[in-house]
C-alpha atoms as a PDB file:
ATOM      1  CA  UNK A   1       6.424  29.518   5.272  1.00  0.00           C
ATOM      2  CA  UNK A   2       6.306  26.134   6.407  1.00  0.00           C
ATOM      3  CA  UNK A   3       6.560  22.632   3.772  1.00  0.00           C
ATOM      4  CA  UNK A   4       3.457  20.923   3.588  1.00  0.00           C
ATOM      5  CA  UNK A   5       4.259  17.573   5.011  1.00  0.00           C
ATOM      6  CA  UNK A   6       2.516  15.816   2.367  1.00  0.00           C
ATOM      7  CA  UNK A   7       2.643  16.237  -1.312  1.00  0.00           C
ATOM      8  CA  UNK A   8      -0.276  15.465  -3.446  1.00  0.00           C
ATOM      9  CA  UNK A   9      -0.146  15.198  -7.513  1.00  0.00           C
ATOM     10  CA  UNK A  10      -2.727  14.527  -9.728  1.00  0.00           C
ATOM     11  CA  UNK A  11      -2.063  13.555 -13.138  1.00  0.00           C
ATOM     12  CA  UNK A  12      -3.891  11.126 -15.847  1.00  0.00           C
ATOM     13  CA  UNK A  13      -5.821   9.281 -13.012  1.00  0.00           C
ATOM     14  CA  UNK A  14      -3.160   9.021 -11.257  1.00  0.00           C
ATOM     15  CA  UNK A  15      -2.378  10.489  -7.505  1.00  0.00           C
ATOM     16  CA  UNK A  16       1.362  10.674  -6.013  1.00  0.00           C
ATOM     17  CA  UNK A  17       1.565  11.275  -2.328  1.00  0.00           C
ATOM     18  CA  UNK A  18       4.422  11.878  -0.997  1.00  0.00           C
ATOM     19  CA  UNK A  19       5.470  12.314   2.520  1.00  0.00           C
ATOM     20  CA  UNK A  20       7.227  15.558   2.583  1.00  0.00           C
ATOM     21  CA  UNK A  21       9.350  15.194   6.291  1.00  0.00           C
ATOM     22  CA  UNK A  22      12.586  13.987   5.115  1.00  0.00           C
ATOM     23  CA  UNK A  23      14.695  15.518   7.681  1.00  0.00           C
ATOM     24  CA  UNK A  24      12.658  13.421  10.147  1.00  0.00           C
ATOM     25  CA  UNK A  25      12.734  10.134   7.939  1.00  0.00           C
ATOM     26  CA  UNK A  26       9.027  11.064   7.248  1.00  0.00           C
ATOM     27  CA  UNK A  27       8.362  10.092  10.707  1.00  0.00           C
ATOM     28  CA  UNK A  28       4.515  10.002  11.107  1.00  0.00           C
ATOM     29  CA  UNK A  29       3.546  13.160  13.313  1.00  0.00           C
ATOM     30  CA  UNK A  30       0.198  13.470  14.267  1.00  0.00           C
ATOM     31  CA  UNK A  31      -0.149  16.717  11.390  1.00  0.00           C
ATOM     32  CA  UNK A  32       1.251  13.652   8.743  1.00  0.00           C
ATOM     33  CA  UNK A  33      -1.257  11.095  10.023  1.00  0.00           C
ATOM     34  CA  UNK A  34      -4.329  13.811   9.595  1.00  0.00           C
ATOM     35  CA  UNK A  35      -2.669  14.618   6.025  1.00  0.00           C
ATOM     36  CA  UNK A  36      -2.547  11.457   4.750  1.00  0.00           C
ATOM     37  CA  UNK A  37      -6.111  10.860   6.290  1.00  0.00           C
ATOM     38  CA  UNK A  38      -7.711  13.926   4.803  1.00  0.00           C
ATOM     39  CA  UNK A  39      -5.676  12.973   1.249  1.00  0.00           C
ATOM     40  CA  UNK A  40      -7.299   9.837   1.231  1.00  0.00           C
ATOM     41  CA  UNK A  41     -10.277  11.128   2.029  1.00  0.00           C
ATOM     42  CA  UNK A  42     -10.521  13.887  -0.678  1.00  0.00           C
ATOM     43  CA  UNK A  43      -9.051  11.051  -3.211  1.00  0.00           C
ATOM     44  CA  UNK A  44     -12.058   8.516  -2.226  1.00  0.00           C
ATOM     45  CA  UNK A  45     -14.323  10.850  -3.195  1.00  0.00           C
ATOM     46  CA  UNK A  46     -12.563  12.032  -6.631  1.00  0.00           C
ATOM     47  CA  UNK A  47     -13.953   9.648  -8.862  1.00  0.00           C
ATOM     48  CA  UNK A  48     -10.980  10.706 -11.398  1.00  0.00           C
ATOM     49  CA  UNK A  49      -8.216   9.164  -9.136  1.00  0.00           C
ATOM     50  CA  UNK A  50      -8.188   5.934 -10.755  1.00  0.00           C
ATOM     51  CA  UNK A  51      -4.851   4.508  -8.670  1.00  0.00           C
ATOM     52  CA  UNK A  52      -2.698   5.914  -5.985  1.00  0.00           C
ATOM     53  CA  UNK A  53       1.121   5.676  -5.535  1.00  0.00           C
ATOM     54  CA  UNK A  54       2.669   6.881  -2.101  1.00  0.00           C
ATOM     55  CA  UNK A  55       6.004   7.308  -1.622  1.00  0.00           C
ATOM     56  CA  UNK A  56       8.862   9.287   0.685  1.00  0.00           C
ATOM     57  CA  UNK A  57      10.901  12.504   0.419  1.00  0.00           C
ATOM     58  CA  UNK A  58      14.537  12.291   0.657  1.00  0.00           C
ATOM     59  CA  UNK A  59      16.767   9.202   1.499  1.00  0.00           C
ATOM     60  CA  UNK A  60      13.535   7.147   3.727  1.00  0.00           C
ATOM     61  CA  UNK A  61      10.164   6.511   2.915  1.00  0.00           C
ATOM     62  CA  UNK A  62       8.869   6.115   6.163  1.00  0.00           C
ATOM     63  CA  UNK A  63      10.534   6.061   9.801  1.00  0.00           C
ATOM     64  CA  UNK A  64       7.385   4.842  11.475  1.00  0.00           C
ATOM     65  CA  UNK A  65       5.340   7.565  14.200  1.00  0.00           C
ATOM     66  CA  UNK A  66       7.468  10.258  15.097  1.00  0.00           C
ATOM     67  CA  UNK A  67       8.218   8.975  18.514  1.00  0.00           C
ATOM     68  CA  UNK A  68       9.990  12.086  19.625  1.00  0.00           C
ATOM     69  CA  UNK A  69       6.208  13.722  19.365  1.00  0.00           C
ATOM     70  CA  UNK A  70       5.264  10.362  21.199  1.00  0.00           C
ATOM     71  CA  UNK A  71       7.094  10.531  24.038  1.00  0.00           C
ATOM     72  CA  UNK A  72       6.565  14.229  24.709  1.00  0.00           C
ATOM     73  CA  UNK A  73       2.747  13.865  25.793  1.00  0.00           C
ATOM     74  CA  UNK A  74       0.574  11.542  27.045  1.00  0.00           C
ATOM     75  CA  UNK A  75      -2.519  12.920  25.050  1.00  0.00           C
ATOM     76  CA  UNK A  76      -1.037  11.920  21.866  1.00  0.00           C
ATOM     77  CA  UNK A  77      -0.766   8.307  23.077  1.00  0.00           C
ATOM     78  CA  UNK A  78      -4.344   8.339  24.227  1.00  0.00           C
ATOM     79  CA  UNK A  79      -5.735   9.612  21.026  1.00  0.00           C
ATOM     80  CA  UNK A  80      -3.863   6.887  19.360  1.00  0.00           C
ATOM     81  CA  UNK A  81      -4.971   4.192  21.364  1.00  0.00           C
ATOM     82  CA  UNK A  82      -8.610   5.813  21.406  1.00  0.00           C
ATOM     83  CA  UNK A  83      -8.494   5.341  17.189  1.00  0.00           C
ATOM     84  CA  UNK A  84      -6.915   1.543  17.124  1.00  0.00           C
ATOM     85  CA  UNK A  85     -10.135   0.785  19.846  1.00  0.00           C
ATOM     86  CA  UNK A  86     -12.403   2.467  17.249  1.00  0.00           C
ATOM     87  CA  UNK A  87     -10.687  -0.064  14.885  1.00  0.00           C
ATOM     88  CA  UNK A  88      -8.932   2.902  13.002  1.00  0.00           C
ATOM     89  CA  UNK A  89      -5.058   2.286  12.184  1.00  0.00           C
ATOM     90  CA  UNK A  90      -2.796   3.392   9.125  1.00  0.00           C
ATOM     91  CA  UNK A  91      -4.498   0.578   6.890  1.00  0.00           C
ATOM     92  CA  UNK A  92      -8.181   2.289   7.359  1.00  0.00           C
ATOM     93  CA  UNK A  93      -7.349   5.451   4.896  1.00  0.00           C
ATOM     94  CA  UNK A  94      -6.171   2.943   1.634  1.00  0.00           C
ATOM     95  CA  UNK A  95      -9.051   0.424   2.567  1.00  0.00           C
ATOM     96  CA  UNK A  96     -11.677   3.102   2.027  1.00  0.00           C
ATOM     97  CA  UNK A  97      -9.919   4.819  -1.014  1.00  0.00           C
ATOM     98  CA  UNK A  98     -10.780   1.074  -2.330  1.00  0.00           C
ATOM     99  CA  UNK A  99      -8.592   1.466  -5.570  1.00  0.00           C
ATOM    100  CA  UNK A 100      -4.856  -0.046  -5.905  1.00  0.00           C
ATOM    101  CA  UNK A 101      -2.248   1.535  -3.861  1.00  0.00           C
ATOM    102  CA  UNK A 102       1.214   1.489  -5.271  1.00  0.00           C
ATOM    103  CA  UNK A 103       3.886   1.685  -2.525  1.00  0.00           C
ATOM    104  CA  UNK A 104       6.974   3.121  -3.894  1.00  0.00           C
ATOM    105  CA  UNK A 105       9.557   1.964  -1.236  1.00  0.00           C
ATOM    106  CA  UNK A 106      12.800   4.972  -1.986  1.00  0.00           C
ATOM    107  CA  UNK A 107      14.194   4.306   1.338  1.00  0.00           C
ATOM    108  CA  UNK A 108      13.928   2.659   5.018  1.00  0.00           C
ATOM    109  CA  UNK A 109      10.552   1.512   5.807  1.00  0.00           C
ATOM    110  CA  UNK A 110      10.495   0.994   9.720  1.00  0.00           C
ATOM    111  CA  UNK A 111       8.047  -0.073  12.074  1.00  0.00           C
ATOM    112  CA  UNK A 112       4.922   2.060  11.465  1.00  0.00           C
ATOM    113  CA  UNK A 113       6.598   2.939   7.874  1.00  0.00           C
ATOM    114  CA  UNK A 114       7.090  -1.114   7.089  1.00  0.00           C
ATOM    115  CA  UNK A 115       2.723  -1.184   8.328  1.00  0.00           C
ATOM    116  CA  UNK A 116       2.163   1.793   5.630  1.00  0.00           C
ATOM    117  CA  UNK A 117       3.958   0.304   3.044  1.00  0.00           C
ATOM    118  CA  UNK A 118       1.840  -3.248   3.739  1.00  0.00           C
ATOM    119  CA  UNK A 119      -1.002  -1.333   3.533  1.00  0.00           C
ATOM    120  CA  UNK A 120      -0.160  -0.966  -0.229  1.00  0.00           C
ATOM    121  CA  UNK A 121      -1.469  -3.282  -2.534  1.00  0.00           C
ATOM    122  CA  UNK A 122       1.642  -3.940  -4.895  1.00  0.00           C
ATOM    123  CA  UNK A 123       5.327  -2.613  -3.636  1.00  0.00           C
ATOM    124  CA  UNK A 124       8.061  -1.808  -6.047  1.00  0.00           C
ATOM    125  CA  UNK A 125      11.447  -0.949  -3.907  1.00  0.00           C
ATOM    126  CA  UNK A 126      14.357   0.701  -4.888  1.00  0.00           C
ATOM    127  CA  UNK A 127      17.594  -0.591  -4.621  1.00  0.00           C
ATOM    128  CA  UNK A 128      18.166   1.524  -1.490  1.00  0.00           C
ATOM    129  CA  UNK A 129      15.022   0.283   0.395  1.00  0.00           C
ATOM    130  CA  UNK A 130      14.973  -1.822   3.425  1.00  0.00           C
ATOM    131  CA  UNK A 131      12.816  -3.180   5.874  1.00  0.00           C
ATOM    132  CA  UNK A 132      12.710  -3.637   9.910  1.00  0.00           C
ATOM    133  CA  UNK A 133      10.238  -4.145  12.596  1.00  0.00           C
ATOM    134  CA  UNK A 134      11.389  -2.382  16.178  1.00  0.00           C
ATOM    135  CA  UNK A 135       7.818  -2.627  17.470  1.00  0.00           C
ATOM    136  CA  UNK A 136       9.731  -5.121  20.326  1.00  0.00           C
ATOM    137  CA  UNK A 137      12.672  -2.509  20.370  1.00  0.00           C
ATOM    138  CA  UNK A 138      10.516   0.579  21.064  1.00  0.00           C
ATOM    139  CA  UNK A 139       8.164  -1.262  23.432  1.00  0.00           C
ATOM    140  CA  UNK A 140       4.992  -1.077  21.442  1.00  0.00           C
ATOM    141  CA  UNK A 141       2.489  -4.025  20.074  1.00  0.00           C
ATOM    142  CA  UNK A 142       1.685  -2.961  16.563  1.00  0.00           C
ATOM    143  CA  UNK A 143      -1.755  -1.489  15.868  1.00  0.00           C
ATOM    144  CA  UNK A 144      -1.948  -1.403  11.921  1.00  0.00           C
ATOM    145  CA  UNK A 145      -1.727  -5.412  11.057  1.00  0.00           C
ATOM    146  CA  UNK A 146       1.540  -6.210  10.388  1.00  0.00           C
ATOM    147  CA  UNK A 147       1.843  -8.577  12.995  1.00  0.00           C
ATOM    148  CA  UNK A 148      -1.373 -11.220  11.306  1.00  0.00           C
ATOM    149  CA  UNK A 149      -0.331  -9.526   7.478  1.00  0.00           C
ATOM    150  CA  UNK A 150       3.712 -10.477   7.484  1.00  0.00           C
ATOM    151  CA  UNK A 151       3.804 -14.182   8.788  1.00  0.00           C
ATOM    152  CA  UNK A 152       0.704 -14.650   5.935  1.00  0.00           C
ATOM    153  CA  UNK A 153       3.348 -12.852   3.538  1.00  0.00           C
ATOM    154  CA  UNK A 154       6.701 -14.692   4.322  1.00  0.00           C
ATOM    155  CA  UNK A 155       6.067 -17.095   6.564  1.00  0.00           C
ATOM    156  CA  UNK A 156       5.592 -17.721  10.387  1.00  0.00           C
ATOM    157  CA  UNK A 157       9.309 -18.346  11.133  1.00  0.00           C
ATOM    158  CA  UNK A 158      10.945 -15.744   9.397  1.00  0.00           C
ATOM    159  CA  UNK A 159       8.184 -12.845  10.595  1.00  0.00           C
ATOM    160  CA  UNK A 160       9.399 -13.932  13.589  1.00  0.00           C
ATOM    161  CA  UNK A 161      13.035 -13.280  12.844  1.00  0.00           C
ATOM    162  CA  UNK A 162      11.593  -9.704  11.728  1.00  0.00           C
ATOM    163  CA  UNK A 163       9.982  -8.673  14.550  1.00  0.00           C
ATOM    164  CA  UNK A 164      11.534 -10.652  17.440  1.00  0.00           C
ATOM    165  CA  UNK A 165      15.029  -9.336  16.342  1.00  0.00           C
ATOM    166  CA  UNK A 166      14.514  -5.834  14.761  1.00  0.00           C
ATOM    167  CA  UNK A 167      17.245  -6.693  12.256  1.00  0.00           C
ATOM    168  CA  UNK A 168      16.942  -4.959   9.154  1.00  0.00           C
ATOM    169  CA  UNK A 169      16.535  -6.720   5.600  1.00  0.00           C
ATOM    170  CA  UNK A 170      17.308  -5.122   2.507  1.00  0.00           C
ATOM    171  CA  UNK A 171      15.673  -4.671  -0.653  1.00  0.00           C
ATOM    172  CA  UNK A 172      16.876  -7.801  -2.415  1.00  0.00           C
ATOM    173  CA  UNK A 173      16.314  -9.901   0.574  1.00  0.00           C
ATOM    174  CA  UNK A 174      12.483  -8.454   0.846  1.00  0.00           C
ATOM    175  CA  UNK A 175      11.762  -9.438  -2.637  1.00  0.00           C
ATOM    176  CA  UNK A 176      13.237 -13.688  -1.958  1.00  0.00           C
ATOM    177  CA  UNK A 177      10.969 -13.246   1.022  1.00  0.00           C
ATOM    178  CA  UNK A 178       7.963 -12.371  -1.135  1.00  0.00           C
ATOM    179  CA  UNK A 179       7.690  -8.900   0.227  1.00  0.00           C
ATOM    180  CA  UNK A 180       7.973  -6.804  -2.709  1.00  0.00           C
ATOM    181  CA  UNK A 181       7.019  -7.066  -6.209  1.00  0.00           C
ATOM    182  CA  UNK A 182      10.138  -6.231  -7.621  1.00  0.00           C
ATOM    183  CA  UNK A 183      13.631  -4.372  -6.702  1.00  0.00           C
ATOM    184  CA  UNK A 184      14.824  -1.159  -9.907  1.00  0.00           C
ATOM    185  CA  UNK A 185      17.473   1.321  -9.472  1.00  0.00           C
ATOM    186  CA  UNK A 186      16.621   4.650  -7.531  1.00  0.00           C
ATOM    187  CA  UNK A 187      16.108   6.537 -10.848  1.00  0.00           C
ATOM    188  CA  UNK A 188      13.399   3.884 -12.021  1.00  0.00           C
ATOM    189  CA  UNK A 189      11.361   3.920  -8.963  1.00  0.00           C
ATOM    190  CA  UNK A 190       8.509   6.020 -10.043  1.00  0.00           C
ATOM    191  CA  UNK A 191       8.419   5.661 -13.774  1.00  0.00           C
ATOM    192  CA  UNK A 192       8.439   1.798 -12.714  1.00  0.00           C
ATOM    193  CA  UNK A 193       5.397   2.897 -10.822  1.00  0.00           C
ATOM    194  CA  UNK A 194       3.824   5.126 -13.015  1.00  0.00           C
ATOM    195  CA  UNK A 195       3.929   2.300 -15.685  1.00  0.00           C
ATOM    196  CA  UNK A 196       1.990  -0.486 -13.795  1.00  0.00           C
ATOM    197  CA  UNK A 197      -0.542   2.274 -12.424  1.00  0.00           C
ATOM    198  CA  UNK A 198      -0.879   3.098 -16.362  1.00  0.00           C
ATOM    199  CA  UNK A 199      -1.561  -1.196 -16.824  1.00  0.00           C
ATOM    200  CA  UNK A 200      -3.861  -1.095 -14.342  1.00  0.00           C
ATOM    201  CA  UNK A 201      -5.890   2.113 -15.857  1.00  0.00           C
ATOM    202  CA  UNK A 202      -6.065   0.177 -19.210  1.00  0.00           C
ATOM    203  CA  UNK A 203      -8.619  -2.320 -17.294  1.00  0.00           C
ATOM    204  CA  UNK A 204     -12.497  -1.417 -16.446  1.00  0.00           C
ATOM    205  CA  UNK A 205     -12.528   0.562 -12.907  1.00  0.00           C
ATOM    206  CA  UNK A 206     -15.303  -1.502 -11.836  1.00  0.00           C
ATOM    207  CA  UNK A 207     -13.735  -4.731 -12.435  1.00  0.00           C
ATOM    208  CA  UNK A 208     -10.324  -3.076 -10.668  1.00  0.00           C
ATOM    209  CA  UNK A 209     -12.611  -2.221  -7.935  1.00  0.00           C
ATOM    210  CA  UNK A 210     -14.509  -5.830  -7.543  1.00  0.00           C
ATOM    211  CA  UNK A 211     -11.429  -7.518  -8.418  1.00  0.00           C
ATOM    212  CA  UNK A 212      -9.525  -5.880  -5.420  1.00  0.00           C
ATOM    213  CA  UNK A 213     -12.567  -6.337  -2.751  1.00  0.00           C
ATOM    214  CA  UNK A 214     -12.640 -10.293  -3.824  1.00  0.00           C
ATOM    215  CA  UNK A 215      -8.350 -10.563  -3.029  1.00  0.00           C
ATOM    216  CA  UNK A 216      -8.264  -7.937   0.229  1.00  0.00           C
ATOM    217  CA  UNK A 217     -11.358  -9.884   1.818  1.00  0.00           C
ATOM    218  CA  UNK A 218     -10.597 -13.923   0.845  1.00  0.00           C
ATOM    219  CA  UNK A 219      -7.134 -13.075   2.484  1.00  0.00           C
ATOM    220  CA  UNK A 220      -8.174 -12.813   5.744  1.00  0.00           C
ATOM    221  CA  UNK A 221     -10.469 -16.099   4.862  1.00  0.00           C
ATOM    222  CA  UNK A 222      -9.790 -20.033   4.960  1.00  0.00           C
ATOM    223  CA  UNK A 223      -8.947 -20.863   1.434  1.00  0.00           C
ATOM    224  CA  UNK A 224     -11.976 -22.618   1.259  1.00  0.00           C
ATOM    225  CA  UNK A 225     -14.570 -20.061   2.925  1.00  0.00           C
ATOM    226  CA  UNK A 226     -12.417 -17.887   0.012  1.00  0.00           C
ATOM    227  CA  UNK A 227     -13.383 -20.110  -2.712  1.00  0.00           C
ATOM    228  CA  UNK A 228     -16.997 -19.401  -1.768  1.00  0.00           C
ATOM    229  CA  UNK A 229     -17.333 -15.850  -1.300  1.00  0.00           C
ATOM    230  CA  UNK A 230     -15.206 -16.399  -5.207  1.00  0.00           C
ATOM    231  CA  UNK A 231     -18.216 -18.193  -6.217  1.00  0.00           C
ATOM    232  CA  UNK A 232     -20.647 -15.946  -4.448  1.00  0.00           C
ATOM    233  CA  UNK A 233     -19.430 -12.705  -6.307  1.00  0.00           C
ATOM    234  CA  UNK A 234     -18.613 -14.496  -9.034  1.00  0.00           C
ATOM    235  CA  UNK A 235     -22.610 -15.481  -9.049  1.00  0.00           C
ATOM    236  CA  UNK A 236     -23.503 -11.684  -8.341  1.00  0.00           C
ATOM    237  CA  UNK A 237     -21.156 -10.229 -11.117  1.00  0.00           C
ATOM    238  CA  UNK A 238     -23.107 -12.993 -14.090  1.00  0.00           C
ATOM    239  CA  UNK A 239     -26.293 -11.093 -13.335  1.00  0.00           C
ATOM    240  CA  UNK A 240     -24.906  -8.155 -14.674  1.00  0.00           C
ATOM    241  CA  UNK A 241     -23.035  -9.208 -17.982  1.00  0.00           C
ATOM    242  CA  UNK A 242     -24.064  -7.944 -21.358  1.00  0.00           C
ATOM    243  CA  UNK A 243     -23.110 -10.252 -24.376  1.00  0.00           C
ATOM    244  CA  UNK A 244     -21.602  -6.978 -26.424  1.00  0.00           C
ATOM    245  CA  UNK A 245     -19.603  -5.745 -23.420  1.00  0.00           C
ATOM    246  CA  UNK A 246     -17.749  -9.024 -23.135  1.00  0.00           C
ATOM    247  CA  UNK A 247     -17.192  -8.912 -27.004  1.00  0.00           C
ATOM    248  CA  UNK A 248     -15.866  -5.909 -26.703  1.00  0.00           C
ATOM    249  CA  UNK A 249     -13.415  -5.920 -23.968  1.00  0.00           C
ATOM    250  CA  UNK A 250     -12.652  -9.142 -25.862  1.00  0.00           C
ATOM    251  CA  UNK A 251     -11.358  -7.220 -28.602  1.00  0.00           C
ATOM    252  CA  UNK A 252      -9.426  -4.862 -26.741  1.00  0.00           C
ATOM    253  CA  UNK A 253      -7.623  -7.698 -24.787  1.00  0.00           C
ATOM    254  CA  UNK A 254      -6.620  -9.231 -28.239  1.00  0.00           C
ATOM    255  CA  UNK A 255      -5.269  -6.367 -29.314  1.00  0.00           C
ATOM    256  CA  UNK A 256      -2.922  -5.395 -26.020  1.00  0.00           C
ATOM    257  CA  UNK A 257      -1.833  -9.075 -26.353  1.00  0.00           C
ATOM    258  CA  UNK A 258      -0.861  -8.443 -30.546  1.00  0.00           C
ATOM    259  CA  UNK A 259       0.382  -5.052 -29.379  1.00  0.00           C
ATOM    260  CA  UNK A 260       2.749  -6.896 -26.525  1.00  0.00           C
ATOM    261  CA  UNK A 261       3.732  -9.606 -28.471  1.00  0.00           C
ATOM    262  CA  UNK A 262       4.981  -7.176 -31.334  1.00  0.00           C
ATOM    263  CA  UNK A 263       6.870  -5.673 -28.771  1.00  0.00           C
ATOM    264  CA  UNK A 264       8.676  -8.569 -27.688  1.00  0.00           C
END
């Protein structure tokens, strides 16, 4: 019987995908695409799921689409480019899942695997993680934003090292360049993970939610047409405040900061 080719775990609010193709580099076949679509899918509407962490089987996390499926029929590249005209790329399945995505980098993360792991919202990498973009190797524009998202991350002039070179960058370079949160030893990866998706719980889901929307849409603003859609939820969310609410979360942050604190 064959391996599902993705792996889905629910636990305490919590979701762990986890491409499941690691004798392929978890090379993104057209069955791992519709998995990871349909996962999404089923976890958007699971109102339990309160943050998602995605990560790879084996020594990669992702190889980028499987372009030995690629080159073996022209019907696959026409259904691909028939989804990026209908605005539809790797990106589409975490924007509508609309809670943080943590991206736990185990391995390589090439081309269409460096786009997935952008897609993410905060990116812890192992030690044995690295980067590349071959999109000017393999002879194909990319579909699923990394092009616009990377120079905003790192810079014009070194994206363009990235991606005009293919050149690989390793896990301690990626996190100088801004590209990852924060670089832990194999064996940490996912309790790393599990730990800031537990931080993350401890806040209101609707504020998680709101607070997300207002970061994902002022990046692709000015800074200043940011600053007003800012003031413009910011506006919205006063309507809705209730003095004992604040009070009350007011206590709770108190005590996490005490409890912290003592911890120190």
């Amino acid at each position: 019987m064959a391996k599902p080719v993705l792996l889905v775990d629910k636990k305490d609010q919590i979701a762990t995908l986890t491409l499941n193709r690691p004798k392929s580099m978890n090379a993104l076949s057209t069955e791992l695409r519709d998995a990871l679509e349909g996962a999404f899918a089923d976890l958007t509407n699971d109102s339990d799921i309160r943050v998602a962490i995605i990560t790879g089987a084996g020594r990669a996390f992702c190889a980028g689409l499987d372009l030995k499926e690629l080159a073996q029929g022209k019907g696959l590249i026409e259904e691909l480019a028939q989804k990026r005209k209908a605005r539809m790329n790797l990106a589409t399945p975490f924007k509508a899942f609309g809670r943080p995505v943590i991206g736990a980098i185990n391995g390589p993360a090439i081309t269409g695997g460096f786009e997935l792991a952008l897609a993410c919202d905060i990116l812890i990498a192992s030690t044995q993680a690295s980067f590349a973009d071959t999109h000017a190797r393999v002879g194909i524009i990319p579909g699923s934003e990394l092009s616009q998202k990377l120079s905003r991350l790192i810079g014009i002039y070194r994206a363009k090292e990235v991606s005009l070179t293919g050149n690989f960058i390793d896990a301690d370079q990626a996190l100088a360049w801004g590209i990852v949160n924060r670089v832990v030893a194999p064996e940490n990866l996912i309790p790393t993970c599990l730990g800031i998706a537990n931080d993350i719980k401890s806040c209101p889901d609707d504020m998680i939610r709101k607070y997300k929307t207002l970061i994902d849409d002022g990046f692709q603003l000015t800074y200043a047409d940011g600053i007003e859609l800012e003031r413009k939820m910011n506006s919205a969310h006063f309507q809705t405040l209730q003095a004992e609410t604040i009070a009350e979360r007011r206590k709770g942050v108190m005590e996490r900061g005490r409890d912290q604190q003592d911890a120190d």
